[in-house]
Protein backbone atom coordinates (compact mmCIF):
# COMPACT_ATOMS: atom_id res chain seq x y z
CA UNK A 1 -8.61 -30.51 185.45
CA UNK A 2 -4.53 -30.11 185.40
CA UNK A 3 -2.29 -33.26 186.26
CA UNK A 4 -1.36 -33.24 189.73
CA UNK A 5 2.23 -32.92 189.81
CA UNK A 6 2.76 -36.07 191.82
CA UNK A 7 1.47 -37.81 188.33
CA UNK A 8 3.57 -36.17 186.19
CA UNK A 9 6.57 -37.37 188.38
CA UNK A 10 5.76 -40.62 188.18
CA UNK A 11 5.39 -40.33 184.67
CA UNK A 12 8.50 -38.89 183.72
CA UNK A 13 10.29 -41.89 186.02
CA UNK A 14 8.51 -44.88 184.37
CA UNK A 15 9.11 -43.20 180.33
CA UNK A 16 12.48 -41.95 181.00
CA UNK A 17 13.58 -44.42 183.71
CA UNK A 18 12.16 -47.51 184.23
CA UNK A 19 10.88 -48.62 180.74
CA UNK A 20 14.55 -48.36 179.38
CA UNK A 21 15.32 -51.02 181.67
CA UNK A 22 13.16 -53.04 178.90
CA UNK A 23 16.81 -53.04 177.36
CA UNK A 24 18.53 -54.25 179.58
CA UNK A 25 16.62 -57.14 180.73
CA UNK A 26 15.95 -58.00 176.66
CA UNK A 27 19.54 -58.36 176.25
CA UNK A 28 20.94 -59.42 179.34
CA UNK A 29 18.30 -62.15 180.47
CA UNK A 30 18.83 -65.11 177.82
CA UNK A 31 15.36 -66.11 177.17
CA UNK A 32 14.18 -62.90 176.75
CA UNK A 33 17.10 -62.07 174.35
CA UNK A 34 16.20 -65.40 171.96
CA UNK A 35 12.77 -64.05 171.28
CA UNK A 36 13.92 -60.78 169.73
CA UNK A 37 17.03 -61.97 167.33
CA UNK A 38 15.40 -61.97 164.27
CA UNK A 39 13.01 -59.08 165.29
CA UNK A 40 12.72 -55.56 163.40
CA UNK A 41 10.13 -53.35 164.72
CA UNK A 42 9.79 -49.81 166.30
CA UNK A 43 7.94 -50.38 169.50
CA UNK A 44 6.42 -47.37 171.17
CA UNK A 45 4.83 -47.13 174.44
CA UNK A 46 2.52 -43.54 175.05
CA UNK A 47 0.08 -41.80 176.95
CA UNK A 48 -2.57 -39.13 176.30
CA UNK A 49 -1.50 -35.71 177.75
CA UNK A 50 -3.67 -32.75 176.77
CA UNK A 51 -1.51 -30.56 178.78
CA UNK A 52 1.88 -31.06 175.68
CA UNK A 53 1.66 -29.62 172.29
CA UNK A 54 1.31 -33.18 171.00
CA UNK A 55 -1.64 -34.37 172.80
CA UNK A 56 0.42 -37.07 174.39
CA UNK A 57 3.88 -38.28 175.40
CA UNK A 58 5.92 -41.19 175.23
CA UNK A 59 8.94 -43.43 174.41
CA UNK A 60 10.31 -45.47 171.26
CA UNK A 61 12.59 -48.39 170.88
CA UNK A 62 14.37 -49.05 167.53
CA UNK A 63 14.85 -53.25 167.69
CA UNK A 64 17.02 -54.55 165.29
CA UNK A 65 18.08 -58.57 165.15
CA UNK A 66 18.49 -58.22 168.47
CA UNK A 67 20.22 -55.13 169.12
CA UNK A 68 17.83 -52.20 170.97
CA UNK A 69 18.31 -48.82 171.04
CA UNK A 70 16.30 -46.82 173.53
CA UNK A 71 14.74 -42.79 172.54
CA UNK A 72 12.94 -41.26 175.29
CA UNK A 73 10.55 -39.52 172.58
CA UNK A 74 7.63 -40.30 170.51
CA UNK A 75 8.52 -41.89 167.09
CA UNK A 76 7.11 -41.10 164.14
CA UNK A 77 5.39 -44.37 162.91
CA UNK A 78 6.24 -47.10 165.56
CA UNK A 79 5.17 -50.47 163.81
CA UNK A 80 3.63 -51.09 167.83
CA UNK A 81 2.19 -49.10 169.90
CA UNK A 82 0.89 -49.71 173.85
CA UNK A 83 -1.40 -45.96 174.18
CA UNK A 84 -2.62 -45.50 177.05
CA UNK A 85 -5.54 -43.13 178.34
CA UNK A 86 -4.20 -40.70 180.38
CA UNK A 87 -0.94 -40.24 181.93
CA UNK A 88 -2.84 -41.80 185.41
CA UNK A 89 -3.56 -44.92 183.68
CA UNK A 90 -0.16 -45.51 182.76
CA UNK A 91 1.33 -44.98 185.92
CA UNK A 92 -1.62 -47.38 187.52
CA UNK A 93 -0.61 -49.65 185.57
CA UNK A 94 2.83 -49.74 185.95
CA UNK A 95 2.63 -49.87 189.81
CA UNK A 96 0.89 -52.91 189.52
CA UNK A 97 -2.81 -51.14 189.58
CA UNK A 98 -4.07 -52.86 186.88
CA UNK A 99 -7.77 -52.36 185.61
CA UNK A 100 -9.69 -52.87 182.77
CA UNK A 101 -10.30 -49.27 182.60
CA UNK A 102 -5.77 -49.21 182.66
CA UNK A 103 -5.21 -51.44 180.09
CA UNK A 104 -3.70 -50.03 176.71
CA UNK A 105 -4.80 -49.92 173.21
CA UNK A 106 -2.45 -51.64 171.10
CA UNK A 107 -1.51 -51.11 167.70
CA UNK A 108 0.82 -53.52 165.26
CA UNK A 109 -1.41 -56.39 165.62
CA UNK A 110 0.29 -57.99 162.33
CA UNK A 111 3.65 -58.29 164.26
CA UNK A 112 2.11 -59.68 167.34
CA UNK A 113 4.96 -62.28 167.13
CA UNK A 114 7.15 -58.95 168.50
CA UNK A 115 4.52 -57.98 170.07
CA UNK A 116 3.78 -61.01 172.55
CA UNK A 117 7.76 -60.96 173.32
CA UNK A 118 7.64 -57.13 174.25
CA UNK A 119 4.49 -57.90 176.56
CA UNK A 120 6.85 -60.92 178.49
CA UNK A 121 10.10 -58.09 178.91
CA UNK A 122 7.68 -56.01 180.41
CA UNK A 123 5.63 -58.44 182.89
CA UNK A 124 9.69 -59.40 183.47
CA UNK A 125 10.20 -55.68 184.67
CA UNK A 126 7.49 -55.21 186.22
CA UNK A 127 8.25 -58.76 188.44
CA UNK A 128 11.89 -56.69 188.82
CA UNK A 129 10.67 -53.33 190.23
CA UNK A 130 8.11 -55.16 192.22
CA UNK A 131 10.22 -57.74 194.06
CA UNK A 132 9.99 -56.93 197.83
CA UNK A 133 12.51 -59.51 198.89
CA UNK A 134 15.56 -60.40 197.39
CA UNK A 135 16.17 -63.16 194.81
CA UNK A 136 18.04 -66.51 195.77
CA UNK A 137 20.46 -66.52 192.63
CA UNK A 138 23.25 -64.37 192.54
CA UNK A 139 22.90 -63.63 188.74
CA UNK A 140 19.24 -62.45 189.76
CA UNK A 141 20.37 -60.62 192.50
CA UNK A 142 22.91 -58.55 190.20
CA UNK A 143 20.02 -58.24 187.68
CA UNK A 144 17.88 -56.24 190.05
CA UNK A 145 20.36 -54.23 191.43
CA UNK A 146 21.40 -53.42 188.54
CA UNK A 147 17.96 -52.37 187.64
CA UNK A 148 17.64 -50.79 190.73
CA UNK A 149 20.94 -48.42 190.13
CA UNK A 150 19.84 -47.27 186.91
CA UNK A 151 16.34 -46.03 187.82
CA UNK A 152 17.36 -44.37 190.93
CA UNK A 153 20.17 -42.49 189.20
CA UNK A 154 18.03 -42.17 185.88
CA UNK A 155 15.29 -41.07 187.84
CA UNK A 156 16.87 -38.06 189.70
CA UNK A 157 18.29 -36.85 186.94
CA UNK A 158 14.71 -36.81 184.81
CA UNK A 159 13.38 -35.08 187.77
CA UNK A 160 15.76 -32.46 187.80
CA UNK A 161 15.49 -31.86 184.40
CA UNK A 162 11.64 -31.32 185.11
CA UNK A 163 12.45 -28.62 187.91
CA UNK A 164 11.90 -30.62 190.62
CA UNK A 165 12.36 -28.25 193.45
CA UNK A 166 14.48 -30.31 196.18
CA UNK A 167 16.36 -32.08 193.17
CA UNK A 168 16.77 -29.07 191.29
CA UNK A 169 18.05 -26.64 194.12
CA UNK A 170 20.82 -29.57 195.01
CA UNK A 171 21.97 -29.17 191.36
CA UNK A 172 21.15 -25.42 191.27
CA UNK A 173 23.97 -24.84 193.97
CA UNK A 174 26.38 -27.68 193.12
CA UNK A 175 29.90 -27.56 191.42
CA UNK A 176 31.00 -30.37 188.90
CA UNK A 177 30.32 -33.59 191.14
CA UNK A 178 29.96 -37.20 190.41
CA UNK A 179 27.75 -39.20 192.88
CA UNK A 180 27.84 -43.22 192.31
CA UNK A 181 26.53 -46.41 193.38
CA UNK A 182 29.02 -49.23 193.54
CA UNK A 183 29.18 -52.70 194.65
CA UNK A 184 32.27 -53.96 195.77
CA UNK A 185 34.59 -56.41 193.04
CA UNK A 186 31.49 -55.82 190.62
CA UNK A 187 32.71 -52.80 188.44
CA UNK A 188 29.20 -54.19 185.99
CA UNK A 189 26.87 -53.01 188.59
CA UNK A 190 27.30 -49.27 188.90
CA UNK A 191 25.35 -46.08 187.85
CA UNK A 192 26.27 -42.66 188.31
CA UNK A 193 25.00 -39.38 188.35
CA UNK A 194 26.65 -36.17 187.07
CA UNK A 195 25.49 -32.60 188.34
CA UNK A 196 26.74 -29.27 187.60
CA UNK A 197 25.04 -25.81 188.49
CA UNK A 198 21.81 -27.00 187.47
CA UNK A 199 22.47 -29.38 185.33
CA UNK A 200 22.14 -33.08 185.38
CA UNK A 201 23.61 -36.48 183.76
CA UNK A 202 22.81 -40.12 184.63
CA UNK A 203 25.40 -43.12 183.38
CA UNK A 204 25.44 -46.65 183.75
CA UNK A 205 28.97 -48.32 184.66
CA UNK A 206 31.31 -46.64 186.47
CA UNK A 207 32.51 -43.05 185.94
CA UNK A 208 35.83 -43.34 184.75
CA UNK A 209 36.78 -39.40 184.12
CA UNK A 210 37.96 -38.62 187.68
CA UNK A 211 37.35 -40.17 191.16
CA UNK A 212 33.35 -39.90 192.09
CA UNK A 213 32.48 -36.97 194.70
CA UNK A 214 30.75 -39.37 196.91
CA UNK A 215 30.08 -43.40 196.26
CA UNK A 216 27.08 -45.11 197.97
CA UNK A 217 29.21 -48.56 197.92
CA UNK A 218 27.80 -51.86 199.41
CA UNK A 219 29.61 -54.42 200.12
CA UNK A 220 27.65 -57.46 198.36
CA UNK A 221 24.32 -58.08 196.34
CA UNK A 222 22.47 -59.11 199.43
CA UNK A 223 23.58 -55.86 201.24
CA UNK A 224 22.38 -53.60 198.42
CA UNK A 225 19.17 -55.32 198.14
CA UNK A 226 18.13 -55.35 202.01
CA UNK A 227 18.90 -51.63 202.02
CA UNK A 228 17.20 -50.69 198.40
CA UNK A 229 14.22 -52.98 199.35
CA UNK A 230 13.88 -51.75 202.67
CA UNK A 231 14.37 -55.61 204.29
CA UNK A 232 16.61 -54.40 206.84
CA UNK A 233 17.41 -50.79 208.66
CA UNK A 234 21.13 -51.58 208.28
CA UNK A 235 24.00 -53.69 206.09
CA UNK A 236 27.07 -53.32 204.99
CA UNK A 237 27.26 -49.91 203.28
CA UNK A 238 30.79 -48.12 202.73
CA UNK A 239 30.17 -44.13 202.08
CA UNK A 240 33.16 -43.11 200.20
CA UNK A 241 32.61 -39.36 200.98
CA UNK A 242 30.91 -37.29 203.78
CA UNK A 243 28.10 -38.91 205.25
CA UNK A 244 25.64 -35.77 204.86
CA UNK A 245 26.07 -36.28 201.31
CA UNK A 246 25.28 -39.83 201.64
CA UNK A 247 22.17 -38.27 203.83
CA UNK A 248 20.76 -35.97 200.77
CA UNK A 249 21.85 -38.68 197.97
CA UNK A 250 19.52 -41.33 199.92
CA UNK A 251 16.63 -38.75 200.69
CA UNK A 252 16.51 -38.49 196.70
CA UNK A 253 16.65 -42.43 196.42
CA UNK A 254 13.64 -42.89 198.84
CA UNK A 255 12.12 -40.03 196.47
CA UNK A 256 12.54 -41.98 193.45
CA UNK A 257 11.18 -45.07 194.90
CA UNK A 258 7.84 -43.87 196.83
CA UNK A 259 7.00 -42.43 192.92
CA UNK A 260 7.60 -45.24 191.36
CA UNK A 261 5.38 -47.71 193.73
């Protein structure tokens, strides 16, 4: 039986999307960055796909004292491994549907030093991309919006690239244009994405080239997160640009969301 294409969405958004934010958080949150500075290891995480060439697909980080660099492709020997059954196992249970029958096979055992650290980054994400309320802190609060910014914008972009047919017929007919998410006096927490006749770019900080087509700019942390989360209908949200841009860019935001609960 073929993969609905629902699945394969989802898929493509938590390998290409929301497990580099693994990065991030193992760098930027301090006791998650201790646990991996003397660390060397190639950690993959995979699913079975009988529908690819390869049987399954997946993702690869390269850890290094620290230092992670993030390859949305399978490795060739990753020292760990998290394989999961099927592509609908994975996505179970990264939305928090968590079975028996969802849990990984692991591989790398003899580092399970690394190992046990990698599991806490991504129980950490997974507390991130499940939080239905905003945090109290501000540095938490800039954290997950951070988080937020980069999986929305990472996440169109992957599903353009797969032919998505809204996504892709907004890039199909668009000219070089640069649509960002911004939060006022915090240049750190911004994401981008790039589209051109088809074609498709995500970025993380601010796009410095030229002036951004259209900004979805909030005026605060709290603002962002009441609008993101869906805690309140309305805040205080600046559209630099024509608001039926800011109409389609937000239809595509929702998108990215509902397939990645």
């Amino acid at each position: 039986m073929a993969i609905p294409q629902e699945e394969l969405y989802s898929n493509k958004i938590f390998l290409n999307a929301a497990l580099p934010l693994v990065k991030v958080l193992a760098t930027e949150v301090p006791s998650l960055a201790k646990k991996f500075e003397h660390a060397h290891a190639v950690i993959q995480v995979s699913c079975l796909n009988p529908e690819v060439p390869e049987g399954k697909v997946g993702m690869h980080f390269i850890v290094n004292s620290g230092e992670w660099i993030v390859h949305t492709c399978l490795a060739d020997e990753p020292h760990i491994e998290l394989e999961f059954k099927s592509v609908e196992k994975l996505n179970a249970f990264f939305k928090g549907n968590i079975t028996l029958d969802a849990i990984p096979k692991i591989r790398g055992l003899k580092y399970a030093k690394t190992l046990v650290s990698f599991v806490m980054v991504l129980l950490k994400m997974a507390n991130v991309l499940g939080a239905t309320e905003a945090p109290e802190s501000e540095d938490d609060q800039r954290l997950l919006v951070k988080c937020m910014f980069y999986l929305l914008t990472s996440g169109i972009s992957q599903l353009n690239k797969m032919g998505h047919p809204d996504i892709h017929e907004w890039t199909l007919k668009s000219p070089d244009r640069v649509y960002a998410l911004a939060v006022n006096d915090h240049p750190e927490v911004s994401a981008y994405i790039r589209i051109k006749a088809g074609k498709s770019r995500a970025g993380r900080g601010e796009y410095k080239r030229a002036m951004p087509f259209f900004t979805l700019r909030f005026d605060s942390f709290q603002s962002a997160l009441g609008i993101l989360l869906g805690t309140v209908k309305s805040g205080k949200l600046i559209m630099d640009g024509g608001p039926e841009f800011g109409a389609q860019l937000g239809n595509f935001l929702l998108l990215i969301g509902d397939l990645a609960k």
